[in-house]
C-alpha atoms as a PDB file:
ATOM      1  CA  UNK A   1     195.718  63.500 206.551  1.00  0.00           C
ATOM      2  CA  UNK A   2     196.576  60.687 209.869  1.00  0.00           C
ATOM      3  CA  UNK A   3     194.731  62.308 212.619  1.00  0.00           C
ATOM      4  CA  UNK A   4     196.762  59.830 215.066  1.00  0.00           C
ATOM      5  CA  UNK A   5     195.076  60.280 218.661  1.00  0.00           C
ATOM      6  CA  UNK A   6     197.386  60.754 221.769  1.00  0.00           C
ATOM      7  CA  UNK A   7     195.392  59.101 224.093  1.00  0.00           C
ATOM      8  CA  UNK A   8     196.622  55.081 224.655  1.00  0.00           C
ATOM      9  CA  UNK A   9     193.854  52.396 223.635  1.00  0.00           C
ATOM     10  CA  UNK A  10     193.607  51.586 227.855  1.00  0.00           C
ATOM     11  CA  UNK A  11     192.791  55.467 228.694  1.00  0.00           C
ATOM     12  CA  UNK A  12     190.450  55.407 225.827  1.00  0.00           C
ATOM     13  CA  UNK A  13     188.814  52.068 227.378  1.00  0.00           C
ATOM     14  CA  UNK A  14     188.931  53.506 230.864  1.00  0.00           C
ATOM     15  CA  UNK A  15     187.174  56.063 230.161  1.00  0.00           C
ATOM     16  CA  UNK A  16     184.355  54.174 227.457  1.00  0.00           C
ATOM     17  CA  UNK A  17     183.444  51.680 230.405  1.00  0.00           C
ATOM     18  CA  UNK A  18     183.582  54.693 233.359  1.00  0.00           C
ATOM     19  CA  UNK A  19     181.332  56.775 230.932  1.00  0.00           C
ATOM     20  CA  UNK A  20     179.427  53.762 230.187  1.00  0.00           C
ATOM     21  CA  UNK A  21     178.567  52.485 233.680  1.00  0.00           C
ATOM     22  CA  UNK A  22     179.138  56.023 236.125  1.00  0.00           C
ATOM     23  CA  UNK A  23     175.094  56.768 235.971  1.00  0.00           C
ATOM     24  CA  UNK A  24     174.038  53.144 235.166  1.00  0.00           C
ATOM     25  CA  UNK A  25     172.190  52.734 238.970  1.00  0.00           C
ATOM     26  CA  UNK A  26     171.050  55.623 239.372  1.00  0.00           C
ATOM     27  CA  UNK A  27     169.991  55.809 242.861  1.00  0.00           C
ATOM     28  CA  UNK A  28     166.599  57.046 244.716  1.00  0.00           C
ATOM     29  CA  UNK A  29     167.210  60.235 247.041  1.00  0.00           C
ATOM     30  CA  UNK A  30     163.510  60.429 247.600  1.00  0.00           C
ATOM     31  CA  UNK A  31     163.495  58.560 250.845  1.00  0.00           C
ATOM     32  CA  UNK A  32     166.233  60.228 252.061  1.00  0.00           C
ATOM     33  CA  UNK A  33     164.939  63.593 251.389  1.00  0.00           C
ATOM     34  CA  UNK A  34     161.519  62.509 252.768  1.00  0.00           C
ATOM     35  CA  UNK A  35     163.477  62.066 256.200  1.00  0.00           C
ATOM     36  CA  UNK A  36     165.013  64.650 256.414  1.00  0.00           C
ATOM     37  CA  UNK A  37     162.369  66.814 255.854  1.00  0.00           C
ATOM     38  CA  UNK A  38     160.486  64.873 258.894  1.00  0.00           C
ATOM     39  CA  UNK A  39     163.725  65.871 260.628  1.00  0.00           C
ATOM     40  CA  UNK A  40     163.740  69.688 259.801  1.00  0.00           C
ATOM     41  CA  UNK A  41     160.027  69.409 260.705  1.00  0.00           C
ATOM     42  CA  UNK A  42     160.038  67.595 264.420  1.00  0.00           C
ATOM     43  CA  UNK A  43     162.987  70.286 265.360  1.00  0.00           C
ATOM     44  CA  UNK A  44     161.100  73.165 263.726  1.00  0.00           C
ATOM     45  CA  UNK A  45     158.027  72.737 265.068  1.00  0.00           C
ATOM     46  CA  UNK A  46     158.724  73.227 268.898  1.00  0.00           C
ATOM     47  CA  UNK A  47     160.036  77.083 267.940  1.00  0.00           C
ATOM     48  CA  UNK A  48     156.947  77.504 265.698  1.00  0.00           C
ATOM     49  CA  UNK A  49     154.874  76.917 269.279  1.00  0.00           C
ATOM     50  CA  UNK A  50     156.767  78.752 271.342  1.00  0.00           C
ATOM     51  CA  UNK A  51     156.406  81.420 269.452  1.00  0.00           C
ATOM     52  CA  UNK A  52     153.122  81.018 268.865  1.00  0.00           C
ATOM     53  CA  UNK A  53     152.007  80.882 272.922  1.00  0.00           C
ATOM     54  CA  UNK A  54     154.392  83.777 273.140  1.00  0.00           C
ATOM     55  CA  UNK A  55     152.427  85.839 270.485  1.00  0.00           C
ATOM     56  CA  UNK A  56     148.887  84.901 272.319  1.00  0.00           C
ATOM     57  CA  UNK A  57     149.884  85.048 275.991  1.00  0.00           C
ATOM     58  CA  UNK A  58     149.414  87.795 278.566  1.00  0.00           C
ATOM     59  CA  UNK A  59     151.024  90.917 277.810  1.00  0.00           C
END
């Protein structure tokens, strides 16, 4: 039994070195996600007082 492939030798390639190199760097999000969290936090924070002094003032 042939089992003859239908894919061409340069698909086959293409897709060996693509495969081979997609997730060879893999890069570092943890910086990014470190910012962002100081990001959430400096425009978070202002509500978090405000409602804060709102709970605690004068009624």
């Amino acid at each position: 039994m042939n089992m003859e492939t239908t894919n061409s030798i340069r698909v086959r390639a293409s897709r060996f070195f693509s495969d081979r190199y997609a997730y060879r760097a893999q890069p570092n999000y943890s910086s990014e996600l470190i910012a962002f969290g100081i990001i959430v936090f400096i425009a978070v924070w202002p509500m978090v007082l405000l409602a804060n002094a709102m709970a605690v003032g004068p009624k």
